[in-house]
N, C-alpha and C. Protein backbone atom coordinates (compact mmCIF):
# COMPACT_ATOMS: atom_id res chain seq x y z
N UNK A 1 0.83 -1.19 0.00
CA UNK A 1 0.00 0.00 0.00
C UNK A 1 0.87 1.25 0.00
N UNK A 2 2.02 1.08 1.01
CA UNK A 2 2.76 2.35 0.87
C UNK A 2 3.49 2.66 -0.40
N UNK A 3 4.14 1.79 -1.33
CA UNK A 3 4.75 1.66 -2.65
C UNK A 3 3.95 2.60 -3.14
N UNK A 4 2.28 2.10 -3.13
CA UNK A 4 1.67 2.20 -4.67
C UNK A 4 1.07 4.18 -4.34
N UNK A 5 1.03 4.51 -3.04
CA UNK A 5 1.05 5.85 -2.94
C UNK A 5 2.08 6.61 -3.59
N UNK A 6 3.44 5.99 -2.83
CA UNK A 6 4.43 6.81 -3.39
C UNK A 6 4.62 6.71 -4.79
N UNK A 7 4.44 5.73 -5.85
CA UNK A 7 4.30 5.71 -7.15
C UNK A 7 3.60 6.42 -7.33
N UNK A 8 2.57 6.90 -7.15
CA UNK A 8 1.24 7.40 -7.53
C UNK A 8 1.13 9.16 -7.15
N UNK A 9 2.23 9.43 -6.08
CA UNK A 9 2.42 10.75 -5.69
C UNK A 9 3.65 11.54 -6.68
N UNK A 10 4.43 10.47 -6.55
CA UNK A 10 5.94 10.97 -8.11
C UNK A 10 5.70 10.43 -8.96
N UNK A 11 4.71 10.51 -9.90
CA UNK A 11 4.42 10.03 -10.77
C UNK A 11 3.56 11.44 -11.49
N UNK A 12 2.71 11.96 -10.60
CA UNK A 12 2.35 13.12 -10.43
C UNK A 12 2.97 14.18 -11.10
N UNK A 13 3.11 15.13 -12.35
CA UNK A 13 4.65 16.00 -12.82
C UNK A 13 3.23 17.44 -12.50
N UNK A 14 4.68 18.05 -11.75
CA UNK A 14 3.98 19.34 -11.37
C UNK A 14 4.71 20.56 -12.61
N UNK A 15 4.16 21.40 -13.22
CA UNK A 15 4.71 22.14 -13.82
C UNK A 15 4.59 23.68 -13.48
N UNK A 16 5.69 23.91 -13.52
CA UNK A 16 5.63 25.90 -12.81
C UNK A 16 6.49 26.32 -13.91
N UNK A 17 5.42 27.57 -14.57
CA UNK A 17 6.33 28.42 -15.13
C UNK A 17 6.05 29.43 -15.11
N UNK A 18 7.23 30.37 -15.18
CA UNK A 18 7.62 31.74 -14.79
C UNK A 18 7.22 32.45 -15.69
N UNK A 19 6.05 34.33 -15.47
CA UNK A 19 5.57 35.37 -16.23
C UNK A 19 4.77 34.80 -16.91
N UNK A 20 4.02 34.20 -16.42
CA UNK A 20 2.36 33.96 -17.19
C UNK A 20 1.74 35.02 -17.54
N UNK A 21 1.64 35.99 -16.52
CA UNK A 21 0.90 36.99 -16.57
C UNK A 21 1.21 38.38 -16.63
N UNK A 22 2.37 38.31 -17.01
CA UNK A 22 2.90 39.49 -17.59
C UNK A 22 2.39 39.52 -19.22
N UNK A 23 2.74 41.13 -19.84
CA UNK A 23 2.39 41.27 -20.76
C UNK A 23 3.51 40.80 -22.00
N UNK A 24 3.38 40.55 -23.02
CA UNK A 24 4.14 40.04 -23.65
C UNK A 24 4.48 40.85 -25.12
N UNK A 25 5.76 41.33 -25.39
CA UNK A 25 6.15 42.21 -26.04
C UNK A 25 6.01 41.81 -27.51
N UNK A 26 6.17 40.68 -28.05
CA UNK A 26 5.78 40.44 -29.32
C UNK A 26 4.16 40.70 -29.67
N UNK A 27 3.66 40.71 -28.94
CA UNK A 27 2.10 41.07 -28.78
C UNK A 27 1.75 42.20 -28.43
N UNK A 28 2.75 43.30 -28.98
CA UNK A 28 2.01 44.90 -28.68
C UNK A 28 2.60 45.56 -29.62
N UNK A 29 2.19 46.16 -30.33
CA UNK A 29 1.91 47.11 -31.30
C UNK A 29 3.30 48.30 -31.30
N UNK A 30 3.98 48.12 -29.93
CA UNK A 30 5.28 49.48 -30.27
C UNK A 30 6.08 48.12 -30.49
N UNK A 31 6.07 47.11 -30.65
CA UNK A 31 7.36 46.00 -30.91
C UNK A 31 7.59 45.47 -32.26
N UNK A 32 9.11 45.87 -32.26
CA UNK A 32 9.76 46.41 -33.53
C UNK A 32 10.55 44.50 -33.99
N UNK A 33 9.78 44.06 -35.02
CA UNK A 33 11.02 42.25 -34.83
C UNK A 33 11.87 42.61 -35.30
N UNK A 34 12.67 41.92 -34.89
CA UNK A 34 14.39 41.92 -35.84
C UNK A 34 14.75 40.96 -37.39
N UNK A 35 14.75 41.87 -38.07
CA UNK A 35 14.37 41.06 -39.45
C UNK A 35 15.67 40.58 -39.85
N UNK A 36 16.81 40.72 -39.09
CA UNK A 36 17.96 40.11 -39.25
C UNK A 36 18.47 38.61 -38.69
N UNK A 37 17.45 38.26 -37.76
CA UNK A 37 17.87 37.31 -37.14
C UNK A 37 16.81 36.25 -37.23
N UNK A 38 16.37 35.08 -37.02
CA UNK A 38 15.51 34.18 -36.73
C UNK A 38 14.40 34.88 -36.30
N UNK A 39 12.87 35.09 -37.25
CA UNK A 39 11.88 35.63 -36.92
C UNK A 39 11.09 35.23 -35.88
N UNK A 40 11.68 33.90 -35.57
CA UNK A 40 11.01 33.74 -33.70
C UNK A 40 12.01 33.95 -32.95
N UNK A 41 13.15 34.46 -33.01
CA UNK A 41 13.80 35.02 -32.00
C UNK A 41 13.54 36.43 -31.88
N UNK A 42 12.90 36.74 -30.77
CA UNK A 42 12.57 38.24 -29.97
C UNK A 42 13.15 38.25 -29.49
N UNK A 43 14.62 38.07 -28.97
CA UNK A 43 15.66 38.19 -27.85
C UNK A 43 16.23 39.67 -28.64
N UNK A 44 15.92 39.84 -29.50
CA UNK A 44 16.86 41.21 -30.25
C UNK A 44 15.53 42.62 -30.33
N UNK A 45 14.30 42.36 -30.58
CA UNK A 45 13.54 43.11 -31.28
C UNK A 45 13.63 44.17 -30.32
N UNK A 46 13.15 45.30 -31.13
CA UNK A 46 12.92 46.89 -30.34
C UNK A 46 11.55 47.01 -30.24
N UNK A 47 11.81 48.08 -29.56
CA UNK A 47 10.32 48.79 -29.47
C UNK A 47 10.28 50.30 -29.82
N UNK A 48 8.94 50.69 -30.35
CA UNK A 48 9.32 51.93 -30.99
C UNK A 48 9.11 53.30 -30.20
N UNK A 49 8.29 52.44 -28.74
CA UNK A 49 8.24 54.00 -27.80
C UNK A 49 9.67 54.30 -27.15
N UNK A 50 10.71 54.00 -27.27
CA UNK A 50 11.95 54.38 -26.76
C UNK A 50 13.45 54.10 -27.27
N UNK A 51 14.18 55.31 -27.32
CA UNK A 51 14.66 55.39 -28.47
C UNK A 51 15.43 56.57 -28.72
N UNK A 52 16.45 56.64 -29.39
CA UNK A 52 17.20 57.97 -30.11
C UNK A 52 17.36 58.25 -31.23
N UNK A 53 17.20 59.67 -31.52
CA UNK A 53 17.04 60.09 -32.94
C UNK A 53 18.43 60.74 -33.11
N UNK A 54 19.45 60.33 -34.18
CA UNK A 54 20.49 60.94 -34.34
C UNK A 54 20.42 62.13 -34.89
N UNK A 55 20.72 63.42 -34.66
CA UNK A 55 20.53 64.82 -34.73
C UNK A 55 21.36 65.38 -36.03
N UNK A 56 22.41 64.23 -36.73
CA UNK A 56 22.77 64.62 -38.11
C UNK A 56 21.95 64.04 -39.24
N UNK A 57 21.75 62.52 -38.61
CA UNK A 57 21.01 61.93 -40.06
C UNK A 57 19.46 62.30 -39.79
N UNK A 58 18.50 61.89 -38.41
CA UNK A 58 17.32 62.20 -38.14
C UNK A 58 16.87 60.60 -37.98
N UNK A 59 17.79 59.35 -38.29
CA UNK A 59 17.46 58.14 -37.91
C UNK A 59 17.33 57.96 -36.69
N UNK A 60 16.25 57.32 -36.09
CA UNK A 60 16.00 57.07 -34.85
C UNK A 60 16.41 55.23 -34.85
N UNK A 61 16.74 55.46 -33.65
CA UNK A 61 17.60 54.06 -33.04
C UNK A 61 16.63 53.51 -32.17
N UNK A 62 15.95 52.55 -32.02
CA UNK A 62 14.94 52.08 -30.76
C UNK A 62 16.04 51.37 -30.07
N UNK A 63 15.28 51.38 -28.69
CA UNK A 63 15.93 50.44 -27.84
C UNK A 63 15.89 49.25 -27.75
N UNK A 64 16.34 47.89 -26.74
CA UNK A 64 16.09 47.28 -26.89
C UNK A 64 14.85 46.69 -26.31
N UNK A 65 13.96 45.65 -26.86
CA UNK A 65 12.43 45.57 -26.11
C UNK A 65 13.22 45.37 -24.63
N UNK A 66 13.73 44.12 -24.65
CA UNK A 66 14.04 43.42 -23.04
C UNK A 66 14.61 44.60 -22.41
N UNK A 67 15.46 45.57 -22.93
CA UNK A 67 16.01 46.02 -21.98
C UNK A 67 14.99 47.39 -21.27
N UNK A 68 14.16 47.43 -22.26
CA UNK A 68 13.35 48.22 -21.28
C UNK A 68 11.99 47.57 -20.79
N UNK A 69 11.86 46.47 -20.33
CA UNK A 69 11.04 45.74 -19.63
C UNK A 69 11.58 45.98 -18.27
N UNK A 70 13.22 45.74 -18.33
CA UNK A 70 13.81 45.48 -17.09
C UNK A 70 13.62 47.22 -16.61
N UNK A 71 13.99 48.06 -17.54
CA UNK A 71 13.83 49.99 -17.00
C UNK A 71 12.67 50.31 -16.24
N UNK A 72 12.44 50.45 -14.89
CA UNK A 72 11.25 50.60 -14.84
C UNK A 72 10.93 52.32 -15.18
N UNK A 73 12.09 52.95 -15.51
CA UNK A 73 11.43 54.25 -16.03
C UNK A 73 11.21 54.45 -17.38
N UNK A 74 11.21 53.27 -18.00
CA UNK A 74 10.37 52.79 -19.28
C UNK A 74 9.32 52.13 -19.12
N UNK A 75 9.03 50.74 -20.00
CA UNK A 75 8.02 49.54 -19.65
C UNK A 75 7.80 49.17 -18.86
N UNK A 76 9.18 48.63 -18.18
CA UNK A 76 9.24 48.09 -16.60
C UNK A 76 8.25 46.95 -17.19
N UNK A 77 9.10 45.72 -15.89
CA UNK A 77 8.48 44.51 -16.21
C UNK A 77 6.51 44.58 -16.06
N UNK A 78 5.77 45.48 -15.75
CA UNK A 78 4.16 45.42 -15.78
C UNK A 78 4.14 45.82 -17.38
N UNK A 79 4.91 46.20 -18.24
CA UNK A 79 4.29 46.69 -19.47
C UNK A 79 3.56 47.83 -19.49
N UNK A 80 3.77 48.89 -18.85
CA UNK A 80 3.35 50.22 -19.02
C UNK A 80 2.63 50.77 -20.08
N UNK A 81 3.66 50.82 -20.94
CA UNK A 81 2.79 51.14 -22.28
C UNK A 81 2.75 49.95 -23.40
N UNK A 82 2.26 49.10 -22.79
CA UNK A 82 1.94 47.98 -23.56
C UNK A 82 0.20 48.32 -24.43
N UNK A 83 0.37 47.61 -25.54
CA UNK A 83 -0.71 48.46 -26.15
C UNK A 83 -0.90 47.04 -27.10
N UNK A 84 -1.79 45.94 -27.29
CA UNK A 84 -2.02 44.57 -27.74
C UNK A 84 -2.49 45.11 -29.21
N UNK A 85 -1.68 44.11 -30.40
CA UNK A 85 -2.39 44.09 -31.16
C UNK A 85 -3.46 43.34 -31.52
N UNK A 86 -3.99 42.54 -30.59
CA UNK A 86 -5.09 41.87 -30.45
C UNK A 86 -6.31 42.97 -30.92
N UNK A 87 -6.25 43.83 -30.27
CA UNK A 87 -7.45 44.39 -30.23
C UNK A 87 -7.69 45.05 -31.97
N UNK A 88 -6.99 45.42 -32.29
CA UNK A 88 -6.83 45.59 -33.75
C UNK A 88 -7.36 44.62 -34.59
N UNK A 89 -7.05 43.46 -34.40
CA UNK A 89 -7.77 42.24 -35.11
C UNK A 89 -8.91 42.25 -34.55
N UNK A 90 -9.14 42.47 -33.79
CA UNK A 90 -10.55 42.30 -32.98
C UNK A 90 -11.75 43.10 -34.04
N UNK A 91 -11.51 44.78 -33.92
CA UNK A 91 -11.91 45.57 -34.30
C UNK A 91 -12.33 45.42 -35.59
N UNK A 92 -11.13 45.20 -36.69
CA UNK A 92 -11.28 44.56 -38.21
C UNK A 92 -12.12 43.58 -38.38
N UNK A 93 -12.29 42.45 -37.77
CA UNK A 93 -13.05 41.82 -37.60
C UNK A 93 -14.67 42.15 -37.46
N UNK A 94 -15.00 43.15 -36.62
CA UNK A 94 -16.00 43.35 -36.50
C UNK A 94 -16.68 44.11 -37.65
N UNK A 95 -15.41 44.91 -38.13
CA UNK A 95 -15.50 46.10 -39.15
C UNK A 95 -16.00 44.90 -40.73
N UNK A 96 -15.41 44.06 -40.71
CA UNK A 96 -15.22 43.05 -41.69
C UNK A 96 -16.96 42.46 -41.65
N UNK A 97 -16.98 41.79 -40.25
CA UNK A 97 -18.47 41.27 -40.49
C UNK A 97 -19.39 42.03 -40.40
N UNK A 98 -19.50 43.45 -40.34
CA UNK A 98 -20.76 44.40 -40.35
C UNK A 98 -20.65 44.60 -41.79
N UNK A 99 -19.52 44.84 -42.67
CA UNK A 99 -19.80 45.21 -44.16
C UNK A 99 -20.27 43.97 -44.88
N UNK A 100 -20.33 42.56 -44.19
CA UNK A 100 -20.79 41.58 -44.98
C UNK A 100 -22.49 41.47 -45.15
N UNK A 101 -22.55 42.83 -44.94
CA UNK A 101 -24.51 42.34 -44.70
C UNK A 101 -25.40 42.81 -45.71
């Protein structure tokens, strides 16, 4: 009897993972992908609310997304100005099935 508990207790796989519920930067509308690297790698992409504009050419430089997740006088890990493009599809959508009538 005691075996078939303990089989039956580790056998059990518990899974925890970390920032579920944070907001997620490929999924907001200022996030810039990196078209140089592996298009599912976001470890590089920018974002376009933060950033420098060089004052000879007028090119603006974004930062990096991650590194201003970690700024909290940027994004900061809550996503401050996180802004989903979900809702955009959402909207089109609706816009889409009202003109179908």
């Amino acid at each position: 009897m005691r075996l078939t508990q303990l089989y039956l207790y580790t056998s059990k796989r518990h899974i925890f993972i970390k920032n579920t519920t944070f907001k997620i930067c490929k999924k907001c509308i200022h996030f810039i992908e990196d078209k140089s690297n592996d298009p599912d790698d976001t470890l590089f992409g920018k974002c376009k609310m933060f950033g420098e504009q060089n004052i000879i050419t007028g090119e603006v430089e974004n930062d990096n997304a991650s590194m201003c997740r970690y700024d909290n006088t940027k994004c900061g890990i809550d996503g401050k100005y996180f802004n989903t493009i979900i809702i955009n599809q959402k909207i089109n959508t609706i816009y889409n099935d009202n003109n179908k009538k």
